[in-house]
Protein backbone atom coordinates (compact mmCIF):
# COMPACT_ATOMS: atom_id res chain seq x y z
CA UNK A 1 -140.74 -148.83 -243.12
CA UNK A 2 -140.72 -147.52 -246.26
CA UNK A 3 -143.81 -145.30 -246.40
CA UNK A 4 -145.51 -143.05 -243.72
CA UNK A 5 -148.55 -144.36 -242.22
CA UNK A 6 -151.82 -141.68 -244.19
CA UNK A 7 -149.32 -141.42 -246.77
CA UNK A 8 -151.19 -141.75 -250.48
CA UNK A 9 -149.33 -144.28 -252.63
CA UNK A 10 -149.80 -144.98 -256.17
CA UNK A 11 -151.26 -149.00 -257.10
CA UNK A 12 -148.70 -150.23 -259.59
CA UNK A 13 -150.87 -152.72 -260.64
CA UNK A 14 -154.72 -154.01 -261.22
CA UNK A 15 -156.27 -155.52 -258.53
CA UNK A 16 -159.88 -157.12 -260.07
CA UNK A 17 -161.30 -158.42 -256.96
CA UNK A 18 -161.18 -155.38 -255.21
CA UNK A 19 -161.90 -153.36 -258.77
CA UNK A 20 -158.81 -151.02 -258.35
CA UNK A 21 -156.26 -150.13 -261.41
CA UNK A 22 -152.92 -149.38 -261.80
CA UNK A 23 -152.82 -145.77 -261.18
CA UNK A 24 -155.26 -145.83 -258.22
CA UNK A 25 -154.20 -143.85 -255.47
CA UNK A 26 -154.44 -145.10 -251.86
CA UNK A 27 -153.80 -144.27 -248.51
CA UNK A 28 -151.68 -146.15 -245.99
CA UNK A 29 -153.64 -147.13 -242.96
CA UNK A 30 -151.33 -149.54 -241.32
CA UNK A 31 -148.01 -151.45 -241.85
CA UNK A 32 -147.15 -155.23 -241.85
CA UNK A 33 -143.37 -156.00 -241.16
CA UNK A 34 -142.34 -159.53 -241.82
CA UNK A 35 -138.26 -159.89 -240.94
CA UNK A 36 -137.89 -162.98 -243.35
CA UNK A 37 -140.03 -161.36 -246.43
CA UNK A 38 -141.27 -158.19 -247.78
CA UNK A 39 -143.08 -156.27 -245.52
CA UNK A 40 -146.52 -155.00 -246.48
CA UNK A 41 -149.59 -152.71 -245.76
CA UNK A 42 -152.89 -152.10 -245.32
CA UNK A 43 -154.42 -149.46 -247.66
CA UNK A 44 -157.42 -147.16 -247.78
CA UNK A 45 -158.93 -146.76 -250.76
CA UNK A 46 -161.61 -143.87 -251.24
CA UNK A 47 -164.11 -142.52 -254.11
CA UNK A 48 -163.93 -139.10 -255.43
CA UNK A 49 -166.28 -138.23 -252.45
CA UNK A 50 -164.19 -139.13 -249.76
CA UNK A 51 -165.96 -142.17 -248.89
CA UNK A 52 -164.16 -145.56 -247.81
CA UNK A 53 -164.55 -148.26 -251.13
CA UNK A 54 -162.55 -150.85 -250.00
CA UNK A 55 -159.31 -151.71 -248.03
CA UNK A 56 -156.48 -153.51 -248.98
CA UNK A 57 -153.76 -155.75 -247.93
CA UNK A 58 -150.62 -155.54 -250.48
CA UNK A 59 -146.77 -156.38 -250.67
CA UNK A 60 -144.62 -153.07 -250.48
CA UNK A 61 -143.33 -153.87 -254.09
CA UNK A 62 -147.42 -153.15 -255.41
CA UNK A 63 -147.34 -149.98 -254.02
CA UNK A 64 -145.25 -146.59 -255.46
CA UNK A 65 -145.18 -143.16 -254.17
CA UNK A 66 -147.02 -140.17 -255.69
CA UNK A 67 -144.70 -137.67 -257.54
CA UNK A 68 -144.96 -134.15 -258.75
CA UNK A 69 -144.96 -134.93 -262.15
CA UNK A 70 -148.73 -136.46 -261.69
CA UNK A 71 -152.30 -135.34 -262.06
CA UNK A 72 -155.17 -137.21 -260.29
CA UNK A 73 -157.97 -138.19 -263.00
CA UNK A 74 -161.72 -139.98 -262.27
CA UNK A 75 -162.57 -142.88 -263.26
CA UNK A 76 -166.16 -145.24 -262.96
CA UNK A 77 -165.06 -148.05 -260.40
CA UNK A 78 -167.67 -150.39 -262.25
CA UNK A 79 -164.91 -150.46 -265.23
CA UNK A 80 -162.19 -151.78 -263.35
């Protein structure tokens, strides 16, 4: 396992149907190892409030980790 479970990871790309962006940041909530694939997890995603949007089910190759060269921004989620 690559990531911690609660750790916040970065969405490298845009996800429509759930109305997330590349850039959104998530929080691990549970982890999906598959020994003959790529292993994934189940992420929280939350608004600037602190309240649940959605939660998400994504390969370990869609995620990235935060890094310190990063600032968190707001965005509208109805312009995904």
């Amino acid at each position: 396992m690559k990531y911690q479970l609660f750790e916040e990871v970065v969405l490298r790309k845009d996800f429509h149907e759930k109305r997330l962006k590349k850039g959104d940041v998530a929080t691990i909530v549970d982890y999906h190892p598959v020994p003959s694939g790529e292993s994934g997890y189940s992420l929280e995603v939350f608004n600037a409030l602190g309240e649940t949007v959605t939660i998400i089910v994504l390969p370990e190759s869609a995620i990235e980790p935060l890094t310190g060269d990063e600032i968190f921004t707001v965005r509208s989620l109805a312009v995904a």
